[in-house]
Protein backbone atom coordinates (compact mmCIF):
# COMPACT_ATOMS: atom_id res chain seq x y z
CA UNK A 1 28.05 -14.84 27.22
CA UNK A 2 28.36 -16.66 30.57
CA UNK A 3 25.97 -16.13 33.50
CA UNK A 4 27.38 -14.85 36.34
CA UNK A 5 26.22 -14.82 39.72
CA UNK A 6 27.02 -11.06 40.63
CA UNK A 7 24.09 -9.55 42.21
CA UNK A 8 24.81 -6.53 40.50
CA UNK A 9 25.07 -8.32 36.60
CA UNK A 10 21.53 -9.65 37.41
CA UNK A 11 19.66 -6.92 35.91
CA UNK A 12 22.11 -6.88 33.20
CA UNK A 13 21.29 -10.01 32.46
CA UNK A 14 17.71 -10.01 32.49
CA UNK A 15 17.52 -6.82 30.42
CA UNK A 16 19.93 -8.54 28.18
CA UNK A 17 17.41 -11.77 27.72
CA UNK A 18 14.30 -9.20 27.19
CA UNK A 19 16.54 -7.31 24.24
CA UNK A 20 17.32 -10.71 22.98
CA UNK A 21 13.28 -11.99 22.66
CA UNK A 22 12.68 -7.98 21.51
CA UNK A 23 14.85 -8.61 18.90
CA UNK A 24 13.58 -12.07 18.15
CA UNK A 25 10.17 -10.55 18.10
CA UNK A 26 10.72 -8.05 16.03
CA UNK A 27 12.17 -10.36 13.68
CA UNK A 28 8.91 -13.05 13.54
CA UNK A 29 7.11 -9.64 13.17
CA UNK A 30 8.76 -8.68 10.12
CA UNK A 31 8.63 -11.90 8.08
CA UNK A 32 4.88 -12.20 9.01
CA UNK A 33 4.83 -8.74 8.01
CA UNK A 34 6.42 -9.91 4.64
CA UNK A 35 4.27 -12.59 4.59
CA UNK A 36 1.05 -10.57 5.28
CA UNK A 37 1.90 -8.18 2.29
CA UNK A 38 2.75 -10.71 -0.74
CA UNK A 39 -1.44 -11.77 1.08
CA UNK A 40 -2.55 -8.80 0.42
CA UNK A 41 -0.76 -8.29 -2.81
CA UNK A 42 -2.43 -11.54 -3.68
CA UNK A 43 -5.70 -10.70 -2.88
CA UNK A 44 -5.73 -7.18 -4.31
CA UNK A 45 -5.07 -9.18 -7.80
CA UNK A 46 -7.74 -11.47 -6.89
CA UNK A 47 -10.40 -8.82 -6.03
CA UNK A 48 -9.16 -7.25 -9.40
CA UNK A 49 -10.01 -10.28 -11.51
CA UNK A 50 -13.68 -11.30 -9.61
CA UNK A 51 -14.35 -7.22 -10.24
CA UNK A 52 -13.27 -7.56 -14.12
CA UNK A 53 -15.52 -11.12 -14.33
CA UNK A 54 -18.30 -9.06 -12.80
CA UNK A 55 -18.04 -6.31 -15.05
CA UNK A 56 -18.08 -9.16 -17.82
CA UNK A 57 -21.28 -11.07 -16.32
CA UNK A 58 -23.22 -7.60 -16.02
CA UNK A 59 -22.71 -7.23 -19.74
CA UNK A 60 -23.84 -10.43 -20.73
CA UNK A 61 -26.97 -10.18 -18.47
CA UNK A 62 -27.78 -6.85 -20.23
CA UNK A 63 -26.98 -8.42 -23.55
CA UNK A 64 -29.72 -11.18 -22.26
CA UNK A 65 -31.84 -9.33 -21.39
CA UNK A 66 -31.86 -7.21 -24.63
CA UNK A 67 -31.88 -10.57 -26.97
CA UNK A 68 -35.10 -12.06 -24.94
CA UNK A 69 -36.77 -8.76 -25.26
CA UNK A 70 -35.86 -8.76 -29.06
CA UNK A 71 -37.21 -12.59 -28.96
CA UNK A 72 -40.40 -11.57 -27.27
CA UNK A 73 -41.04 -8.91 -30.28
CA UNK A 74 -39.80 -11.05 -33.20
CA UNK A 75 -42.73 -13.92 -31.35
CA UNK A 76 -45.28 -11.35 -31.26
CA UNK A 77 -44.60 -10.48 -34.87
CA UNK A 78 -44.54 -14.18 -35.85
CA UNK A 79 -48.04 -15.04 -34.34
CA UNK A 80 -49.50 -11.70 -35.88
CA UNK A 81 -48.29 -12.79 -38.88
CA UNK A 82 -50.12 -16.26 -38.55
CA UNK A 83 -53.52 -14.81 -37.29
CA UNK A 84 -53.69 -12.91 -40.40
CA UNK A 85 -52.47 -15.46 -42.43
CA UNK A 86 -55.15 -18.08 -40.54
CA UNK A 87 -57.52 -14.93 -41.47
CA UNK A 88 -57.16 -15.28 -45.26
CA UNK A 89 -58.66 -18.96 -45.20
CA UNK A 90 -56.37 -20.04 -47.81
C-alpha cells in the first residue's frame, strides 16, 4: 500500500502499521508458544524417567540395606560358630 500524505490517512496509517506488528506479534508468540510446549512435553517425559530411576534406586537401597543386615547376622553366626569351635580345643 502506498503512503500518502493526506492528513486525514495518517491515523489510518499508523493504526494500520500497529495491526501489522500486532499481527507479527502474535505470530512470534505462537511459534514460541509451540516451541514452549514440545519443552514442556519434553521435560514432563524427562521428569517421568528421573521419577521411574528413583523409584528404581530406592529399591535397590532397601534391597542393600536388607542384604548388609542379612551379612551382619550370617558374621555374627560365623564368629559364634568359631568361639565355640576355638572352645572345644581340638
Amino acid at each position: 500500500m502506498a503512503k500518502t500524505t493526506t492528513p486525514g490517512l495518517e491515523p489510518i496509517d499508523r493504526l494500520e502499521e500497529k495491526i501489522k506488528l500486532l499481527v507479527s506479534t502474535i505470530g512470534r508468540l505462537k511459534g514460541e508458544q509451540g516451541r514452549l510446549t514440545e519443552e514442556n512435553a519434553r521435560l514432563g517425559r524427562e521428569v517421568e524417567t528421573l521419577q521411574a530411576r528413583l523409584s528404581d534406586a530406592q529399591g535397590e537401597t532397601a534391597e542393600l540395606s536388607s542384604l548388609r543386615d542379612e551379612r551382619d547376622v550370617i558374621r555374627t553366626r560365623v564368629s559364634e560358630m568359631l568361639q565355640q569351635l576355638e572352645s572345644l580345643s581340638l
